[in-house]
Structures are given as C-alpha cells and as structure tokens.
C-alpha atoms as a PDB file:
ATOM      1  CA  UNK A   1       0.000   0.000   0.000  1.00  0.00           C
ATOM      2  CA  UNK A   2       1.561   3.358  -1.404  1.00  0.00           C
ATOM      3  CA  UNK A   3       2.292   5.658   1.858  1.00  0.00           C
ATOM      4  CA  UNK A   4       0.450   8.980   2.441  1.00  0.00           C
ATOM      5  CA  UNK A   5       3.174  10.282   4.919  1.00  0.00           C
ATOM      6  CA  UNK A   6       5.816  12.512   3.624  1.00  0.00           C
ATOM      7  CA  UNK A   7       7.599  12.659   6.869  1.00  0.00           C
ATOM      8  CA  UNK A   8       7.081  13.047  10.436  1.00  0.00           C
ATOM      9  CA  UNK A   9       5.742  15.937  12.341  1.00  0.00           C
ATOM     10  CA  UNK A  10       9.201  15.908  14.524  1.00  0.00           C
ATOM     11  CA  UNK A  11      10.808  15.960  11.086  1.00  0.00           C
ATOM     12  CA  UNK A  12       9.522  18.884  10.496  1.00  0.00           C
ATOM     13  CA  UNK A  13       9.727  20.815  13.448  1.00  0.00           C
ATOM     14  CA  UNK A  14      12.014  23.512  11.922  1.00  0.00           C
ATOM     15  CA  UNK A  15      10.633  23.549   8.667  1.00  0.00           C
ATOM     16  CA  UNK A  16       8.725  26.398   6.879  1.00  0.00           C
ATOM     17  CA  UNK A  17       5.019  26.624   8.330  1.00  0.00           C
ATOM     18  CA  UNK A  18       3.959  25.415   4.850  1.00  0.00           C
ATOM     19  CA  UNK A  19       5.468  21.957   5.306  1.00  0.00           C
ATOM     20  CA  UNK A  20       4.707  21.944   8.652  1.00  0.00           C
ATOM     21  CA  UNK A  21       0.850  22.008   7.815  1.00  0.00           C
ATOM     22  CA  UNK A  22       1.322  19.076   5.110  1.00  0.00           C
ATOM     23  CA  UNK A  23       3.348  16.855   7.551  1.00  0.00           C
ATOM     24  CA  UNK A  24       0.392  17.080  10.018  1.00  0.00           C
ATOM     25  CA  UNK A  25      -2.715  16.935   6.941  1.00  0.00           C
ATOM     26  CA  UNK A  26      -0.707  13.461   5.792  1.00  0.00           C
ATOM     27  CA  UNK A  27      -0.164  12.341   9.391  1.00  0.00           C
ATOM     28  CA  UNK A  28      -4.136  12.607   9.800  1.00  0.00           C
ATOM     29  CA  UNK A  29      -4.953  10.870   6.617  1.00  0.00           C
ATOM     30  CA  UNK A  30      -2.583   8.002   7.319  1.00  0.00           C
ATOM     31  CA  UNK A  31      -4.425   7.451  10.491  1.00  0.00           C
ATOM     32  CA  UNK A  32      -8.251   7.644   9.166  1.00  0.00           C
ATOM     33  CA  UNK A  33      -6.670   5.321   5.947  1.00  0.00           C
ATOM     34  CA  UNK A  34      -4.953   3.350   8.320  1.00  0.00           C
ATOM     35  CA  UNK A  35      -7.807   2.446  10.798  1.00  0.00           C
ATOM     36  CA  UNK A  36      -9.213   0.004   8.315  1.00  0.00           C
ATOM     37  CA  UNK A  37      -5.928  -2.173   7.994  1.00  0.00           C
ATOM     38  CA  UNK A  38      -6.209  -5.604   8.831  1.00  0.00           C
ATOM     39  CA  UNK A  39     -10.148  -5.293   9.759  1.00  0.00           C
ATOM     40  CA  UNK A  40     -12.788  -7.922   7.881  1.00  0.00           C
ATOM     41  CA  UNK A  41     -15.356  -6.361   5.479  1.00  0.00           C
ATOM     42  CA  UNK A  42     -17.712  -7.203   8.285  1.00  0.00           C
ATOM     43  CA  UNK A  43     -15.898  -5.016  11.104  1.00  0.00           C
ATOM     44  CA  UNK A  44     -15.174  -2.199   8.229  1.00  0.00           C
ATOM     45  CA  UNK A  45     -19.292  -1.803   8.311  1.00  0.00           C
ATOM     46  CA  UNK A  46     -20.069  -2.303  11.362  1.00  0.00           C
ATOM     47  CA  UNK A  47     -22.721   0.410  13.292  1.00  0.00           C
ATOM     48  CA  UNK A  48     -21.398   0.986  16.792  1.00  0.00           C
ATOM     49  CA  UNK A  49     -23.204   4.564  17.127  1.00  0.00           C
ATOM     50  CA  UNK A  50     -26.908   5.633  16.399  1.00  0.00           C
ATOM     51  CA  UNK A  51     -25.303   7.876  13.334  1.00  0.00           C
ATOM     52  CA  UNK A  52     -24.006   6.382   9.891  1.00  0.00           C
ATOM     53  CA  UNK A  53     -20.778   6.639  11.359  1.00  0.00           C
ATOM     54  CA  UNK A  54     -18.408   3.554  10.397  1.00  0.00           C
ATOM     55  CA  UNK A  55     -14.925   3.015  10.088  1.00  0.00           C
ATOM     56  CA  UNK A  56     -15.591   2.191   6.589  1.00  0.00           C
ATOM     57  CA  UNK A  57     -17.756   5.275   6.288  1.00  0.00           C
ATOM     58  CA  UNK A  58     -15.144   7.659   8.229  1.00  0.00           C
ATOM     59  CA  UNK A  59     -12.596   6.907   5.116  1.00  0.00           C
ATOM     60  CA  UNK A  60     -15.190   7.717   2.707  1.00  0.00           C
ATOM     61  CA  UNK A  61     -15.818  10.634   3.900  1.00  0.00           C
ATOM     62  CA  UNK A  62     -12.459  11.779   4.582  1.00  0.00           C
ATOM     63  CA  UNK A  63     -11.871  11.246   0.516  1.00  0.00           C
ATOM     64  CA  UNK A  64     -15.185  13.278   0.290  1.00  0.00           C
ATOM     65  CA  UNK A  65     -13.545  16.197   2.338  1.00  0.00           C
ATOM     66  CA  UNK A  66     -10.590  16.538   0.209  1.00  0.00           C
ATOM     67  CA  UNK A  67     -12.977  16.598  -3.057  1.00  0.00           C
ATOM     68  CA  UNK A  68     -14.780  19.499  -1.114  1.00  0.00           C
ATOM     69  CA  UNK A  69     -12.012  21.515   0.007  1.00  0.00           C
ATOM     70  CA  UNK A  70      -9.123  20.909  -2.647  1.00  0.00           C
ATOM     71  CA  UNK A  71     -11.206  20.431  -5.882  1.00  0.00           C
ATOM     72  CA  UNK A  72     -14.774  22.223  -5.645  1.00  0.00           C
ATOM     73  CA  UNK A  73     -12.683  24.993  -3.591  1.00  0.00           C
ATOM     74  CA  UNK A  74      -9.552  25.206  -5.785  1.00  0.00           C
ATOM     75  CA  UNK A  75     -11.284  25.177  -9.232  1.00  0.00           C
ATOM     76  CA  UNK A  76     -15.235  26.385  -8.778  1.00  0.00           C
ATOM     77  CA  UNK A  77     -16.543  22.838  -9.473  1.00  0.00           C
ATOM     78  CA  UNK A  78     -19.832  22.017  -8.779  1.00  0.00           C
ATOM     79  CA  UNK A  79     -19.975  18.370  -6.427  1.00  0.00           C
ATOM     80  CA  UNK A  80     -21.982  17.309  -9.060  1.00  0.00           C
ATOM     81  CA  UNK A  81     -19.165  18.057 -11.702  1.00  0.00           C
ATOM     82  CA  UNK A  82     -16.757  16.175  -9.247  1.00  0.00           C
ATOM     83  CA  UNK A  83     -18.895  13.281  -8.806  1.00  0.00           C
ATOM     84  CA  UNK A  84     -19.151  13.716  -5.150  1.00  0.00           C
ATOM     85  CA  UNK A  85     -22.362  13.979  -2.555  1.00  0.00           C
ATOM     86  CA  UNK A  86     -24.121  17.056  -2.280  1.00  0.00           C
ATOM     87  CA  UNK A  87     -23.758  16.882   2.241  1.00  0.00           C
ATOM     88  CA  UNK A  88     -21.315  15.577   4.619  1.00  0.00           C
ATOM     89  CA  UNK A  89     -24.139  12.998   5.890  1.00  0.00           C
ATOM     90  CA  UNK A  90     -24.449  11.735   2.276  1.00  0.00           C
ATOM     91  CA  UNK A  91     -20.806  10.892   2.259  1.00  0.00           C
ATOM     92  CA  UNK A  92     -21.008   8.121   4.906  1.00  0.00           C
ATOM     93  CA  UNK A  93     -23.465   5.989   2.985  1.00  0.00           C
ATOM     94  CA  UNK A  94     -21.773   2.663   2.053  1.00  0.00           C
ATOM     95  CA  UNK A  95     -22.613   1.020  -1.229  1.00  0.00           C
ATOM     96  CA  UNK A  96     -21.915  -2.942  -2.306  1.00  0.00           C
ATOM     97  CA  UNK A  97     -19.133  -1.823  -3.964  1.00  0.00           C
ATOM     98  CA  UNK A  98     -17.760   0.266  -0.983  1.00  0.00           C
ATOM     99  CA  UNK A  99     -14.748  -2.565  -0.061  1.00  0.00           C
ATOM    100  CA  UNK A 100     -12.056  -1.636   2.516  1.00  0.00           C
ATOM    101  CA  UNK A 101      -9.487  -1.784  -0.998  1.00  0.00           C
ATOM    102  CA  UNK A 102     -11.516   0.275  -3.186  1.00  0.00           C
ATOM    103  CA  UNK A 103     -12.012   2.642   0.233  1.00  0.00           C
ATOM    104  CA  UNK A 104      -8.643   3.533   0.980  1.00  0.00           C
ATOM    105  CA  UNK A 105      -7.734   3.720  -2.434  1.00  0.00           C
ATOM    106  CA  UNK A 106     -10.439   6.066  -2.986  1.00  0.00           C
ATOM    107  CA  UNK A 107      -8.939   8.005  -0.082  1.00  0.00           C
ATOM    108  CA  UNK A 108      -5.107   8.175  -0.882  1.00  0.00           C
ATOM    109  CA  UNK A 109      -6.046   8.803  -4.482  1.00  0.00           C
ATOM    110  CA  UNK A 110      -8.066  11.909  -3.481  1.00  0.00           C
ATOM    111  CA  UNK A 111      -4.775  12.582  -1.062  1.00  0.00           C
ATOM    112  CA  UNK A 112      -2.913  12.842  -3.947  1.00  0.00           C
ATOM    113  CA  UNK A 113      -5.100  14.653  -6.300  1.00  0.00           C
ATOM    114  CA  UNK A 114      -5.323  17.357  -2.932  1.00  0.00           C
ATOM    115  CA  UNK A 115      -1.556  17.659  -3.264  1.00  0.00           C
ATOM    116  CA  UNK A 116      -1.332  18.395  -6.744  1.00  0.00           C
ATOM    117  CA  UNK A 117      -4.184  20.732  -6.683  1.00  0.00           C
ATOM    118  CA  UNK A 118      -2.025  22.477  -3.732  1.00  0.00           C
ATOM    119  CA  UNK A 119       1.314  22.399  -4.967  1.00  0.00           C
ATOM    120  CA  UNK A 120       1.606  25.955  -7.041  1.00  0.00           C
ATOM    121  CA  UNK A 121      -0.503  27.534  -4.525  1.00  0.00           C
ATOM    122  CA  UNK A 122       0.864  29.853  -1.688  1.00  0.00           C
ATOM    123  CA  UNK A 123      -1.375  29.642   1.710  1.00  0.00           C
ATOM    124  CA  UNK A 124      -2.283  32.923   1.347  1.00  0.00           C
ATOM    125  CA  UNK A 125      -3.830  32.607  -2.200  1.00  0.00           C
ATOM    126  CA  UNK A 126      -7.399  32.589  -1.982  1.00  0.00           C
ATOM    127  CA  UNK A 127      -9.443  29.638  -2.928  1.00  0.00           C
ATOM    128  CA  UNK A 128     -12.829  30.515  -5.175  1.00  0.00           C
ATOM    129  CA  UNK A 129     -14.953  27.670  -4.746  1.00  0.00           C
ATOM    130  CA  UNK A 130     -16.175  27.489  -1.083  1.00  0.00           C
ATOM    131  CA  UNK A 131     -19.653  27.737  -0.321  1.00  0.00           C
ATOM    132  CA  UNK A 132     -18.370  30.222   2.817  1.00  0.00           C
ATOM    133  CA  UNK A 133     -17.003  32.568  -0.614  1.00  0.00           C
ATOM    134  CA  UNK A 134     -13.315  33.149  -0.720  1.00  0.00           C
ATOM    135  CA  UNK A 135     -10.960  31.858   1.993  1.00  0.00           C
ATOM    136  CA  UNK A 136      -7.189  31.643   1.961  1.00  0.00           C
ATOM    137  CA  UNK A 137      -5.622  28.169   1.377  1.00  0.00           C
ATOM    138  CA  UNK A 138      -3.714  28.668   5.166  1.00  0.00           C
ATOM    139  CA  UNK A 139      -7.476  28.107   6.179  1.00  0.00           C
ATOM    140  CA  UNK A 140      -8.923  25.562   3.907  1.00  0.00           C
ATOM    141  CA  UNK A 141      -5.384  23.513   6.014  1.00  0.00           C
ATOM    142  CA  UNK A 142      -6.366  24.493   9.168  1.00  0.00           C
ATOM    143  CA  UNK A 143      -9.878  23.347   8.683  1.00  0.00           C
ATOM    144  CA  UNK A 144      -9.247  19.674   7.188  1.00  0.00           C
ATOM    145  CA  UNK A 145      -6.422  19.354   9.707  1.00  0.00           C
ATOM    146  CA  UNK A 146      -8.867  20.074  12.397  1.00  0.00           C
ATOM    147  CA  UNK A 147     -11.626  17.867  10.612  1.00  0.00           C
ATOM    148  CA  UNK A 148      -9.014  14.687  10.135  1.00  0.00           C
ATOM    149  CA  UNK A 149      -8.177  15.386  13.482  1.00  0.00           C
ATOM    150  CA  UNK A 150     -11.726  14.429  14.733  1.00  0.00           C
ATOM    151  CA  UNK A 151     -12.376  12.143  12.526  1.00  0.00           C
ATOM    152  CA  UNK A 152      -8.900  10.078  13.500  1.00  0.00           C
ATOM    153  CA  UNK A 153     -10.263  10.121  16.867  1.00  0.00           C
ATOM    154  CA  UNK A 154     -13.419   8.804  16.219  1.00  0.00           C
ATOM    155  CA  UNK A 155     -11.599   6.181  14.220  1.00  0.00           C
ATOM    156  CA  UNK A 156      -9.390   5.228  17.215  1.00  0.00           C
ATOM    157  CA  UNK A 157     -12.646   4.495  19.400  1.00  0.00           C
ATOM    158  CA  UNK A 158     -14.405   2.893  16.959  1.00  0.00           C
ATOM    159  CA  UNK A 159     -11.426   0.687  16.203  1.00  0.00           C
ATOM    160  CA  UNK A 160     -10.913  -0.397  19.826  1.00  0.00           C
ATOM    161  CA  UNK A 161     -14.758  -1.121  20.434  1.00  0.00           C
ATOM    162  CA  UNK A 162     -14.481  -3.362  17.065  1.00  0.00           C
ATOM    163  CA  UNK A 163     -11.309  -5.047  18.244  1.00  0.00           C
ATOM    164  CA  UNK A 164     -12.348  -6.097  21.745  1.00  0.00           C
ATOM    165  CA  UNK A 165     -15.277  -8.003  20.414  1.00  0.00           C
END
C-alpha cells in the first residue's frame, strides 16, 4: 500500500510553516486510511453509534472532504461536476461496492489529487470555490487538519470497540 506520509511531524519541526501544515494533513490521513488495515469487510461496516458513522464510512468521507475543500474549492466545481455527494451525511453511505481496498484507495487517491491541486498555490492565495465565498488556502489547512483530526479520533474508538469483540 503506497504511503500517504511525507515525513514526520518531529521531522519537520524547523521547517517552513507550509510543510509543517502538510506533515500534520498526511499524518491525519494516514491514520483515518490506516484504521481500516487488517479489519474484515464485516468489522469495516459495522454500526457501533446511532449515526451512519463507520470506520468504513469515516474513510469515505475523509476522501469526500478533500474533493470538497481541494477540488470544488480550488477550481469552482460544482460536487456534481466532481462526482461527489451534495452533504457531509451523504458521504457516509456505504454502497456494495464500498470494499475496505476500493475505500482507501479512494482516499489516498483523493490525497494525492489534494496535493497536486495544492502544490503551485501559496497559503495565502485565496481559494474561489467554497460555499463560505473566498478563503485563503492557510485556512482551507487548518480546517481539514482540524476535521481529520476528529475524525482520526473517532476512528481510534471505533477501532478499539471493534477489536475487543
């Protein structure tokens, strides 16, 4: 499985802020990617909480954040255009074809795509596409790094309930 880390956040401790942000976004998506490794299909889907929330669903959605923030709000695209949900809720609903593979691949391909959409970009340059209107990239970082953040930690409870059955 191709990595999603580009380093360590100690690694990067006296970097510029820029990298800084990236080490931490990839640290956050390696752990919500990560939380499905070595889990049946059947634990993947399994409902622990009264919300659609499953580990499954957590890494779909996470690929369904990055389409928000580094496609519709880099280029202007409509979700529809992208291919993507039209809410947040939407983007936990699991399909037959929704595998723990074709999941995380999902994920660290929309990683990547993020990246590239990123790399010319300075964090001040202001990103069209967000429903909010305009907002600097140094933002749109903060945001998804708080949002993985959550996310991861839901993942890591989730995970342990699953495991100790």
């Amino acid at each position: 499985m191709p990595s999603l880390s580009h380093g360590s956040a100690e690694g990067a401790l006296h970097q510029p802020i820029r990298t800084q942000l990236e080490t931490f976004l990839d640290e956050h998506r390696a752990v919500l990617n990560g939380c499905l490794d070595g889990l049946s299909e059947e634990q993947a889907r399994r409902s622990l909480v009264p919300s659609r929330t499953t580990l499954l669903g957590l890494v779909k959605h996470a690929a369904f954040v990055e389409r928000v923030w580094f496609d519709e709000g880099v280029t202007g695209r409509s979700r529809a255009e992208i291919g993507i949900p039209t809410t947040p809720d939407e983007s936990f609903v699991l399909d037959d074809t929704d595998t723990v593979d074709s999941v995380q691949r999902a994920h660290r391909k929309a990683c990547a795509a993020s990246r590239r959409a990123t790399a010319d970009l300075d964090l001040d340059d202001v990103l069209p596409g967000n429903r909010r209107g305009p907002i600097p990239l140094r933002w749109v970082y903060l945001h998804v790094l708080r949002e993985l953040a959550q996310h991861g930690g839901h993942a890591d409870i989730l995970r342990e309930q699953i495991l100790a059955d």
